[in-house]
PDB file of N, CA and C in Angstrom:
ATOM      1  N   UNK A   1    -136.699   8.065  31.946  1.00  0.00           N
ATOM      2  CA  UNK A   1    -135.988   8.234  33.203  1.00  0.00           C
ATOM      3  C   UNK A   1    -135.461   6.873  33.648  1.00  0.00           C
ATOM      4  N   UNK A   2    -134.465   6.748  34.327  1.00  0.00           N
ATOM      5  CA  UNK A   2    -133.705   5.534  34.373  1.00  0.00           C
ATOM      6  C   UNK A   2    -134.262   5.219  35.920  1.00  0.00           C
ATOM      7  N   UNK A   3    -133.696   4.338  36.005  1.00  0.00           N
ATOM      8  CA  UNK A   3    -134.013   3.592  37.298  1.00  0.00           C
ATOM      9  C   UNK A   3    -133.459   4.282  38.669  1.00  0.00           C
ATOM     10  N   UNK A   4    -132.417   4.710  38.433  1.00  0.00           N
ATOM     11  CA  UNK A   4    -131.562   5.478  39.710  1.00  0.00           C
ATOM     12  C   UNK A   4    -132.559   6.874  39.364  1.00  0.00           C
ATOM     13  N   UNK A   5    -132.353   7.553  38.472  1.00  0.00           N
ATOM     14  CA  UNK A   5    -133.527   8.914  38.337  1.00  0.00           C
ATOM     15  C   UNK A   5    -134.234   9.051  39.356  1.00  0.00           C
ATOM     16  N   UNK A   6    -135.446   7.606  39.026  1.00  0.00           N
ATOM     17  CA  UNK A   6    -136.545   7.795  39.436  1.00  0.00           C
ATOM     18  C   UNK A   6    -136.278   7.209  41.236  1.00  0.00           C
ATOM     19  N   UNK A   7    -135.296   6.340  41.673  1.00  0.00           N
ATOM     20  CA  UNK A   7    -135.226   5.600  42.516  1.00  0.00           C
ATOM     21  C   UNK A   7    -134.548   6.932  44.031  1.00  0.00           C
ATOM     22  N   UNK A   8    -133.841   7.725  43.285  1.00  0.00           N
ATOM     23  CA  UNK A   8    -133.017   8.676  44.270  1.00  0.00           C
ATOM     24  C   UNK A   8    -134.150  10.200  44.387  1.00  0.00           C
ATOM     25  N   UNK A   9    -134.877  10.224  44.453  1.00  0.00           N
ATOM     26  CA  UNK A   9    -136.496  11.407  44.351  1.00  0.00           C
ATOM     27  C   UNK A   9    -137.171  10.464  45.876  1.00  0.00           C
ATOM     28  N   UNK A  10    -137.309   9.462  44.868  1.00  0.00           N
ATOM     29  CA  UNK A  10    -138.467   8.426  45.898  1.00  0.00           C
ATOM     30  C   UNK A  10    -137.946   8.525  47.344  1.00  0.00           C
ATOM     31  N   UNK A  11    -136.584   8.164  47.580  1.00  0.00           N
ATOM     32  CA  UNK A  11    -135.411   7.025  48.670  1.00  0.00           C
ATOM     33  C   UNK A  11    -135.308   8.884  49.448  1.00  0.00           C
ATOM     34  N   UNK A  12    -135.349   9.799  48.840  1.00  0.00           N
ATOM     35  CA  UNK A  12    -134.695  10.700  49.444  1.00  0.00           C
ATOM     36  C   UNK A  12    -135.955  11.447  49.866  1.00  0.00           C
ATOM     37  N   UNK A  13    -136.871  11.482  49.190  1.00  0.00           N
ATOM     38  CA  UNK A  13    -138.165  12.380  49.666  1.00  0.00           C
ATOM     39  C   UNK A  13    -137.919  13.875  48.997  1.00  0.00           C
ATOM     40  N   UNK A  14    -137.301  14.097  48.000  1.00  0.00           N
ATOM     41  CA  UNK A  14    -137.196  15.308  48.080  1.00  0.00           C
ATOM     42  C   UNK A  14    -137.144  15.079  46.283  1.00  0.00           C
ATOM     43  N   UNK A  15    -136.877  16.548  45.524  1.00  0.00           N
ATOM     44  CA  UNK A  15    -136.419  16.625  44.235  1.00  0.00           C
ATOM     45  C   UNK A  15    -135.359  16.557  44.026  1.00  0.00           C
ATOM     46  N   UNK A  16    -135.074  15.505  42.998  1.00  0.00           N
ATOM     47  CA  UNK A  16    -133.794  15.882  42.565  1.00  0.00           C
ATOM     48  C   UNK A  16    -132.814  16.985  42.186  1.00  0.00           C
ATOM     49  N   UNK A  17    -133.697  18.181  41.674  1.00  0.00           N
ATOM     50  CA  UNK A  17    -132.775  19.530  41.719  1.00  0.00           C
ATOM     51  C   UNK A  17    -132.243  19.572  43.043  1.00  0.00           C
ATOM     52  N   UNK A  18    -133.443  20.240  43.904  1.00  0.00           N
ATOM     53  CA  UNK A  18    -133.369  20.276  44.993  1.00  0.00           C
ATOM     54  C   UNK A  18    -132.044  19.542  45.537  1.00  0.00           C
ATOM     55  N   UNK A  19    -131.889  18.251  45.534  1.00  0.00           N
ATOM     56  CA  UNK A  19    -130.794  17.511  46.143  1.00  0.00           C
ATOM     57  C   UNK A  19    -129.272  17.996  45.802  1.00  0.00           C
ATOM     58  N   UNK A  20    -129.549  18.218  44.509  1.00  0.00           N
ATOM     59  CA  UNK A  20    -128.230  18.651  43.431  1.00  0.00           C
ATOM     60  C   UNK A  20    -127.911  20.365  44.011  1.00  0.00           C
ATOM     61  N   UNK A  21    -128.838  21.127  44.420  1.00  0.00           N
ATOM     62  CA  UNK A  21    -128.371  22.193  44.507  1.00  0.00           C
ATOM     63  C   UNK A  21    -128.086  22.416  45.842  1.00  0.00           C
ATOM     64  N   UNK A  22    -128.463  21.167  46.922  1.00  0.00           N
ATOM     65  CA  UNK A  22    -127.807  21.273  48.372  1.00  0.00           C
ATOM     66  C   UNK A  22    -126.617  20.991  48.141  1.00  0.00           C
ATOM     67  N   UNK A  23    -126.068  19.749  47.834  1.00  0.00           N
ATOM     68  CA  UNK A  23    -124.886  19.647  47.392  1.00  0.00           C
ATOM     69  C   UNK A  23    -123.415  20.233  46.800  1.00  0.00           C
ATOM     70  N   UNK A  24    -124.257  21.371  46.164  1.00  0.00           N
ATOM     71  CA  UNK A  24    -123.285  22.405  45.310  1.00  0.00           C
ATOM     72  C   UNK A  24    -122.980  23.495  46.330  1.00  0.00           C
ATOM     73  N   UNK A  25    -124.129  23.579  46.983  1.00  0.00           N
ATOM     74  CA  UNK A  25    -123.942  25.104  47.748  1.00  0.00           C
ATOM     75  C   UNK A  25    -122.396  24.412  48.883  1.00  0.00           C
ATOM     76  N   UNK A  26    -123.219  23.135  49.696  1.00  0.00           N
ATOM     77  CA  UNK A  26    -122.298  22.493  50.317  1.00  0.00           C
ATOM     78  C   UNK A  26    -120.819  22.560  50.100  1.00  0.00           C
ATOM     79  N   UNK A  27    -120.321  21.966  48.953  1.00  0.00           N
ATOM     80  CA  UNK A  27    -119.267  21.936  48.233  1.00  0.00           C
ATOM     81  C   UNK A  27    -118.817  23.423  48.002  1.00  0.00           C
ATOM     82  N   UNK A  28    -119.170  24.312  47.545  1.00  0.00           N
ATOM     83  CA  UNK A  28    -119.409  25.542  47.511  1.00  0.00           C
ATOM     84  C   UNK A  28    -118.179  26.471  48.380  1.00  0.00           C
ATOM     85  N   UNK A  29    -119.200  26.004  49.872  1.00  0.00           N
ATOM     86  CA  UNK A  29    -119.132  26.877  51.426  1.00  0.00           C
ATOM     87  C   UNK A  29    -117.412  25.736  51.968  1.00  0.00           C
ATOM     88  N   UNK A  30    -117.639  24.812  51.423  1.00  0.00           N
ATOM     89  CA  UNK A  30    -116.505  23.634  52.067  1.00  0.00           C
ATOM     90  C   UNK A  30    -115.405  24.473  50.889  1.00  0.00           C
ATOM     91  N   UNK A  31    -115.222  25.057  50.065  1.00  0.00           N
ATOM     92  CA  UNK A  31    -114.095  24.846  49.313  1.00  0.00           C
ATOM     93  C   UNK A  31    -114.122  26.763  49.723  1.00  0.00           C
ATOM     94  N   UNK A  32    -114.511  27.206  49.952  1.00  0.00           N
ATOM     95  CA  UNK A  32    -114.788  28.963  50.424  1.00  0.00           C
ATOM     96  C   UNK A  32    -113.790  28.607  51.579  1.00  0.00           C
ATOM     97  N   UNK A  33    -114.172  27.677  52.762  1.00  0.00           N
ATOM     98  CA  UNK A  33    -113.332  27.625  53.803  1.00  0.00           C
ATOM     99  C   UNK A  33    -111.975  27.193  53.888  1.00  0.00           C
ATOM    100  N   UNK A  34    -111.801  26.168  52.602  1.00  0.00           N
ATOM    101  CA  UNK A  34    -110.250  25.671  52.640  1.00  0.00           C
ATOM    102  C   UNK A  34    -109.639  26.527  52.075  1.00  0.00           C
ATOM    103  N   UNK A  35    -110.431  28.134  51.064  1.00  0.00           N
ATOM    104  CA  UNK A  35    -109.304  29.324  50.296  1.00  0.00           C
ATOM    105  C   UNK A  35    -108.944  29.629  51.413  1.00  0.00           C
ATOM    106  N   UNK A  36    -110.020  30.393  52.322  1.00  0.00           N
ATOM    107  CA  UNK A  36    -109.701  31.185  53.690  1.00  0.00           C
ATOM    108  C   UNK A  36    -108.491  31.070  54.704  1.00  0.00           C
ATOM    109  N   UNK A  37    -108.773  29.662  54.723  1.00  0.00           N
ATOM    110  CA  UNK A  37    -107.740  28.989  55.479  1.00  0.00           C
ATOM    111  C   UNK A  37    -106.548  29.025  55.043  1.00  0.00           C
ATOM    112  N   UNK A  38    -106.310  28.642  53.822  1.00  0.00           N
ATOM    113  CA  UNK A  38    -105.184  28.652  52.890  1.00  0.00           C
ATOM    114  C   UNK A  38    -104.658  29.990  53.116  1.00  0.00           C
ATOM    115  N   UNK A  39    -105.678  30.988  53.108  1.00  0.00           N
ATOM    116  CA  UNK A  39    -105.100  32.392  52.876  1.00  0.00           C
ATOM    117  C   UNK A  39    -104.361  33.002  54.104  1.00  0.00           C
ATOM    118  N   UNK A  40    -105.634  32.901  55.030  1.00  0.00           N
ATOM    119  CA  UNK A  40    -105.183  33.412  56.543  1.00  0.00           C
ATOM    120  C   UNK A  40    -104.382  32.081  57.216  1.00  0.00           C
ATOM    121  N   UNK A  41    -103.829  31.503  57.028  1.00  0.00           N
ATOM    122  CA  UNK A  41    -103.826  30.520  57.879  1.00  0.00           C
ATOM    123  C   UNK A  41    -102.614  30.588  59.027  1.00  0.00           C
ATOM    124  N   UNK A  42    -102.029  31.552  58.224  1.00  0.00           N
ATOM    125  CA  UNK A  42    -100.505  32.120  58.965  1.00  0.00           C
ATOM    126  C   UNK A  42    -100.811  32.746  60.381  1.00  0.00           C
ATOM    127  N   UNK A  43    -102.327  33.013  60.686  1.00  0.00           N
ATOM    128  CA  UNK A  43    -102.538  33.655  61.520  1.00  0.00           C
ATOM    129  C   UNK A  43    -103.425  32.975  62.313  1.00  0.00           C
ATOM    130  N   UNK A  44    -104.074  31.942  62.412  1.00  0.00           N
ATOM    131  CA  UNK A  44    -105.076  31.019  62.845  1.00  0.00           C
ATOM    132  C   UNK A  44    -103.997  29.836  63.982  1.00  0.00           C
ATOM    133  N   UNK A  45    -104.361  30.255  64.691  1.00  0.00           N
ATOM    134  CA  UNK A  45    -103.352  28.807  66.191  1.00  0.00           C
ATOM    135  C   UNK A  45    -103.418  27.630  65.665  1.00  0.00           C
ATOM    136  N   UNK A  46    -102.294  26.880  65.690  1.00  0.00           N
ATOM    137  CA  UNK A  46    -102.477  25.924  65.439  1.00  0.00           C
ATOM    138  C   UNK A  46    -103.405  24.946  63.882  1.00  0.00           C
ATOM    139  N   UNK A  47    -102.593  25.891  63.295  1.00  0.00           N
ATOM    140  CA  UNK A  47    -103.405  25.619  61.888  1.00  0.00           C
ATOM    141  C   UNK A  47    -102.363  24.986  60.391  1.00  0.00           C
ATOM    142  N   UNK A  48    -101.281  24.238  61.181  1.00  0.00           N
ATOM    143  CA  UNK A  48    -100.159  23.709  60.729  1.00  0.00           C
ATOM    144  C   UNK A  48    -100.725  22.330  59.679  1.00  0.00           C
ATOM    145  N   UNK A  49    -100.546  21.736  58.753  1.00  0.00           N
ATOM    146  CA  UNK A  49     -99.712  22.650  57.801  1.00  0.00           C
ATOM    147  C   UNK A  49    -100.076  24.146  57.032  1.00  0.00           C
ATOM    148  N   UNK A  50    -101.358  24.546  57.345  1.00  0.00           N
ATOM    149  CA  UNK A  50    -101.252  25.538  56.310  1.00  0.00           C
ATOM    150  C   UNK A  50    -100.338  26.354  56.894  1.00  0.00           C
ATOM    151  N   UNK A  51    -100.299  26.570  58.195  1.00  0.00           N
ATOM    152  CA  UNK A  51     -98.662  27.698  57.896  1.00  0.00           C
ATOM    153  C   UNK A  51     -97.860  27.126  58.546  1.00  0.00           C
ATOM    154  N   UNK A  52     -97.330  26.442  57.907  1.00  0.00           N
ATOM    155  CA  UNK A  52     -95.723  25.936  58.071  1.00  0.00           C
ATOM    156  C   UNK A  52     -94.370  26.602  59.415  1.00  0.00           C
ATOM    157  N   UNK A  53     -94.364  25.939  60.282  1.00  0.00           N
ATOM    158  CA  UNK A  53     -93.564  26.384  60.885  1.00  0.00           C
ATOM    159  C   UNK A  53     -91.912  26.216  60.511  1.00  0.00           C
ATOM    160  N   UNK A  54     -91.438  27.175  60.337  1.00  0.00           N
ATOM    161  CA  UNK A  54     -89.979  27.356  59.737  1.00  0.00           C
ATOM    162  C   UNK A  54     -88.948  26.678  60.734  1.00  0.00           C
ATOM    163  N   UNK A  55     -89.409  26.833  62.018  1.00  0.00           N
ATOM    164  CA  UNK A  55     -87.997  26.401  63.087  1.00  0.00           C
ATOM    165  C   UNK A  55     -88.486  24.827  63.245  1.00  0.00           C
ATOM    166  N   UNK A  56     -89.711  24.434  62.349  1.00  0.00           N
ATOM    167  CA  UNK A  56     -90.068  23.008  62.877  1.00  0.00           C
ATOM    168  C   UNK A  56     -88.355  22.125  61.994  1.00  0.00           C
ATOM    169  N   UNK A  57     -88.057  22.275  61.375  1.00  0.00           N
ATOM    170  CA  UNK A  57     -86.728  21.028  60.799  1.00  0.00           C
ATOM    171  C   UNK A  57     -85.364  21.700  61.687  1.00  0.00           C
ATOM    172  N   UNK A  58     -85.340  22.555  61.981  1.00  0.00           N
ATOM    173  CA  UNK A  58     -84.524  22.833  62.813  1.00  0.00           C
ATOM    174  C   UNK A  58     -84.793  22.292  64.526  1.00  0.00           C
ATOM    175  N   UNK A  59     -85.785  22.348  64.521  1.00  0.00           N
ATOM    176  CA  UNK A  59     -85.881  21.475  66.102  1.00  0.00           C
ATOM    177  C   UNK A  59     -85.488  19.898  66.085  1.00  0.00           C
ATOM    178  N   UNK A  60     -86.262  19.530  64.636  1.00  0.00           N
ATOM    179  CA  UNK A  60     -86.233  17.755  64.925  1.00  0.00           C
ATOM    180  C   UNK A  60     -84.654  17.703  64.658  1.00  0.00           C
ATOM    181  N   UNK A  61     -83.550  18.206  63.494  1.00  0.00           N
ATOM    182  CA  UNK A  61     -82.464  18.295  63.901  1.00  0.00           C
ATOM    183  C   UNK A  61     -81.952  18.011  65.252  1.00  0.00           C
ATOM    184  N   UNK A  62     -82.476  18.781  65.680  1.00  0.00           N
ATOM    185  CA  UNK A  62     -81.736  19.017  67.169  1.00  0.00           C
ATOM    186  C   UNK A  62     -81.589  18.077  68.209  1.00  0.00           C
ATOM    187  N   UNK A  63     -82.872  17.190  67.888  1.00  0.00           N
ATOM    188  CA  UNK A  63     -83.463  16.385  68.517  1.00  0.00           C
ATOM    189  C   UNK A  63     -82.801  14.697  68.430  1.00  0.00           C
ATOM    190  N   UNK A  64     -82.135  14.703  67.406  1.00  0.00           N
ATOM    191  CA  UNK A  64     -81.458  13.564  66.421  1.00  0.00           C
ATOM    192  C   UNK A  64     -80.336  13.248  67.094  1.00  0.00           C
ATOM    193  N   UNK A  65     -80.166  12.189  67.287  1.00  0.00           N
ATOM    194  CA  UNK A  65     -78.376  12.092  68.035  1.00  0.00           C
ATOM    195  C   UNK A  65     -77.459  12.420  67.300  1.00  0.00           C
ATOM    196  N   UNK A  66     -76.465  13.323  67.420  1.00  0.00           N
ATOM    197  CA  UNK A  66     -75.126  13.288  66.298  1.00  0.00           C
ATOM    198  C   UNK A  66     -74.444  12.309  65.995  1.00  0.00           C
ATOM    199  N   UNK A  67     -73.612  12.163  65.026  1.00  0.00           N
ATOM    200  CA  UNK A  67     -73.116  11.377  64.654  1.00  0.00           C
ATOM    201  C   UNK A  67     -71.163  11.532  65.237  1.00  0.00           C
ATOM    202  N   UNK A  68     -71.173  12.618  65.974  1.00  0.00           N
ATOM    203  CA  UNK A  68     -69.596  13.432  66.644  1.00  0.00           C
ATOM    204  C   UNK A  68     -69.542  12.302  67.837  1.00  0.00           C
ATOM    205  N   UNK A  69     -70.952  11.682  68.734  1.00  0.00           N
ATOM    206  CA  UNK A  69     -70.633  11.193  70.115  1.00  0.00           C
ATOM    207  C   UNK A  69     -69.915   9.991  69.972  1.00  0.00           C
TER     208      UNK A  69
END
């Protein structure tokens, strides 16, 4: 067993599985929420960029001084 092995059990108080399989679930539940989001997101307030507002380049247009004055 190497030095980090044995050094990250000790430092953490816990087992190393143990540590490895909080981690995964973590990662897991975090990447479950960014599909969701991704999926529904068209429907969630304020949840830009995942759903893209269409009239947003048409406003900043608008917003731009012309080049006619």
């Amino acid at each position: 067993m190497t030095t980090l092995q044995s050094a990250i059990p000790v430092f953490l108080g816990i087992d190393l599985t143990i540590a490895f399989t909080t981690l995964t679930v973590i990662a897991g539940l975090a990447f479950v929420v960014v599909m969701l989001s991704f999926a529904f997101g068209e429907h969630l307030p304020n949840s830009w960029p995942l759903s893209f507002d269409d009239d947003y380049l048409e406003r900043e247009a608008a917003l731009e001084p012309s080049d006619d004055d």
